[in-house]
Protein backbone atom coordinates (compact mmCIF):
# COMPACT_ATOMS: atom_id res chain seq x y z
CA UNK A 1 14.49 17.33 1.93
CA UNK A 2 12.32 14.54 1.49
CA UNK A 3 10.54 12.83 -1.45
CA UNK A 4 7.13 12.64 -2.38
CA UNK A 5 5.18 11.10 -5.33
CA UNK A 6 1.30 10.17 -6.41
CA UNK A 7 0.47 7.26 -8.81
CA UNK A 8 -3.12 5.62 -9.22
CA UNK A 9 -4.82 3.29 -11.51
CA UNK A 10 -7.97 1.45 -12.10
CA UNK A 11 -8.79 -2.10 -10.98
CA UNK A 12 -12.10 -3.56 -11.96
CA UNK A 13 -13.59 -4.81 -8.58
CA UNK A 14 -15.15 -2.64 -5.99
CA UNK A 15 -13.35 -0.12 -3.05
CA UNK A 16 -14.52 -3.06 0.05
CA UNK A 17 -12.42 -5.58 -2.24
CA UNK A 18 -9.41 -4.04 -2.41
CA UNK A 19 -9.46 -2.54 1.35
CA UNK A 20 -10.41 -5.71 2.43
CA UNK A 21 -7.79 -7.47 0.70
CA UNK A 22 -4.92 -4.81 1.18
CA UNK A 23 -5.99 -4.91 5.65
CA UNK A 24 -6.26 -8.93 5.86
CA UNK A 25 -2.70 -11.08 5.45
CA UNK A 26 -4.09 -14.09 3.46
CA UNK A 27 -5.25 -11.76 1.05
CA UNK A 28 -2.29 -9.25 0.94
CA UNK A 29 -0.09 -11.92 0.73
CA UNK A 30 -2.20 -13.93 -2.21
CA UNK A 31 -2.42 -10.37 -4.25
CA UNK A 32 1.20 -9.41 -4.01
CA UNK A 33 3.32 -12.51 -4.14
CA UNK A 34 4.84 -11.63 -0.99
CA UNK A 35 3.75 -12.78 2.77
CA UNK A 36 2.22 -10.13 4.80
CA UNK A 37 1.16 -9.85 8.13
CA UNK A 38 -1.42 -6.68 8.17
CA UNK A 39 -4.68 -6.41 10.66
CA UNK A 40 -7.55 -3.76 10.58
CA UNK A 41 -7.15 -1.92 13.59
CA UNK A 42 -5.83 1.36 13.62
CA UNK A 43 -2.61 2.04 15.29
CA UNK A 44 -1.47 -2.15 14.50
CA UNK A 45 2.23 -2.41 12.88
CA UNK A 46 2.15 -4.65 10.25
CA UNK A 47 5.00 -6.24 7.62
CA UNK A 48 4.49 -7.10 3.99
CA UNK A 49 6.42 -8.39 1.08
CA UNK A 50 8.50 -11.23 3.58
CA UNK A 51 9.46 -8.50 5.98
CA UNK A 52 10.48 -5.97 3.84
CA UNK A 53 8.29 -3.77 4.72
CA UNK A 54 7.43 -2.59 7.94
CA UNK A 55 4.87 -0.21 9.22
CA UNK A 56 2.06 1.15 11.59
CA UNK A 57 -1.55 1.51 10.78
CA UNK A 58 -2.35 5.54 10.69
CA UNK A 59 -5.80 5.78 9.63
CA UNK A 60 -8.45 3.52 8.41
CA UNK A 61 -11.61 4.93 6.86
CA UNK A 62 -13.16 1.74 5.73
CA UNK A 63 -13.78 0.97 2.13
CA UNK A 64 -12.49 3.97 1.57
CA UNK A 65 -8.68 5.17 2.72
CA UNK A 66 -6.03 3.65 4.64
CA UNK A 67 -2.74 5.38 6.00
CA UNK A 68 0.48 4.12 7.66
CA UNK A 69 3.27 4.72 8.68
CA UNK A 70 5.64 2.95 6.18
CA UNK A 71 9.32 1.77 5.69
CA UNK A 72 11.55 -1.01 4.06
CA UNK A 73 14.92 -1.87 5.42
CA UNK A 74 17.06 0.03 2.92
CA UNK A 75 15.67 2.89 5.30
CA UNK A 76 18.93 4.21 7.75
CA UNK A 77 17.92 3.44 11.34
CA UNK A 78 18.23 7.44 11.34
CA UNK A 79 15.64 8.06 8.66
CA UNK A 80 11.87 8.63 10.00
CA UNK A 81 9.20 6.15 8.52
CA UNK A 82 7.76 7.53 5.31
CA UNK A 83 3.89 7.89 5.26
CA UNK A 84 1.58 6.51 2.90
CA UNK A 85 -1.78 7.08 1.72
CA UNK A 86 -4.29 4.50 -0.19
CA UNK A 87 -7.47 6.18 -1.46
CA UNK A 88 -10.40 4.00 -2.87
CA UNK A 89 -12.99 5.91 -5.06
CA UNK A 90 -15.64 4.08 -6.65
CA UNK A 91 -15.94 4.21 -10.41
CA UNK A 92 -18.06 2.59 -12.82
CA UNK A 93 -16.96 -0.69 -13.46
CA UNK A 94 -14.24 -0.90 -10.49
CA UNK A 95 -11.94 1.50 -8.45
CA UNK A 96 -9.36 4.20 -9.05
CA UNK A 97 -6.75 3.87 -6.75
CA UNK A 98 -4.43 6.99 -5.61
CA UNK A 99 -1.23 6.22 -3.71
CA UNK A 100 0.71 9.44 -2.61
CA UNK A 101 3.61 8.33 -0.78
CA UNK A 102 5.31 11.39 1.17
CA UNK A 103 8.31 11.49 3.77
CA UNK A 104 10.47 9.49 1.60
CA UNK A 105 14.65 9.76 1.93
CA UNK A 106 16.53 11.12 -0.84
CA UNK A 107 16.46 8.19 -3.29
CA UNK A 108 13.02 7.31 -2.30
CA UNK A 109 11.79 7.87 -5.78
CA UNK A 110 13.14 4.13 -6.71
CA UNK A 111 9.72 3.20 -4.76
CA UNK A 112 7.60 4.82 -7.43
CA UNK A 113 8.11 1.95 -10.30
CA UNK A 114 8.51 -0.63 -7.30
CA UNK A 115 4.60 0.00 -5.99
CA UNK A 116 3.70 -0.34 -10.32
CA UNK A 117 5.40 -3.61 -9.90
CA UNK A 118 5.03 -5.25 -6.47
CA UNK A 119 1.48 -3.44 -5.96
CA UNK A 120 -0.48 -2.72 -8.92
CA UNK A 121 0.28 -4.81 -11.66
CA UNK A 122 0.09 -7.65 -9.65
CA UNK A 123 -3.46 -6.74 -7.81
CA UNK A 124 -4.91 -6.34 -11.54
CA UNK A 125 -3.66 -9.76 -12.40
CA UNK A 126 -5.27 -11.53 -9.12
CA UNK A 127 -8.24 -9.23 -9.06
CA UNK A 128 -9.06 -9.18 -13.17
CA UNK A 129 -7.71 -12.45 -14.32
């Protein structure tokens, strides 16, 4: 059985910021501590957080959503990659993002307080100061 989980929160700059910055490497890597090497164009593999991720571009609406494919290398070789999905709604005075992150292995809940930490804490800090 797999594991599945949605988290969200609000950052105070506009959807094109953050999909901008979460689809271009300088910008990943400056908002997450971590180098990344991400592109734009759908069906691209990219790597984040020094190689510790690994993934493939899904779906891109722009501004808007982004999907991949997604895994770190505590996966098994044997496990599938684990899907992701970034939504960007516009709200006043910044963005709500949703992250549901589905497909996961049995102790893929341990990624929950690790995208609070390595994603959205540190986005509010480089994004709000």
């Amino acid at each position: 059985m797999s594991v599945e989980f949605e988290i969200s929160t609000r950052i105070a700059v506009a959807p094109e910021t953050l999909y901008h910055a979460w689809l271009d490497s300088a910008e990943h890597s400056a908002m997450t501590g971590g180098a990344a090497n991400v592109n734009a164009e759908p069906g691209a593999a990219f790597t984040a957080w020094d190689d510790y991720i690994a993934g493939q571009n899904l779906e891109l609406i722009p501004n808007h959503r982004i999907v991949q494919a997604w895994r770190t290398h505590e996966f098994a070789e044997s496990d599938p990659d684990s899907r992701i999905e970034i939504q960007f709604d516009a709200q006043e005075g910044g963005t709500k993002v949703t992250l549901r992150h589905s497909g996961l292995p049995e102790d893929g809940m341990k990624y929950k307080q690790g995208w609070v930490e390595a994603y959205f804490e540190p986005m509010k800090a480089y994004f709000e100061g």
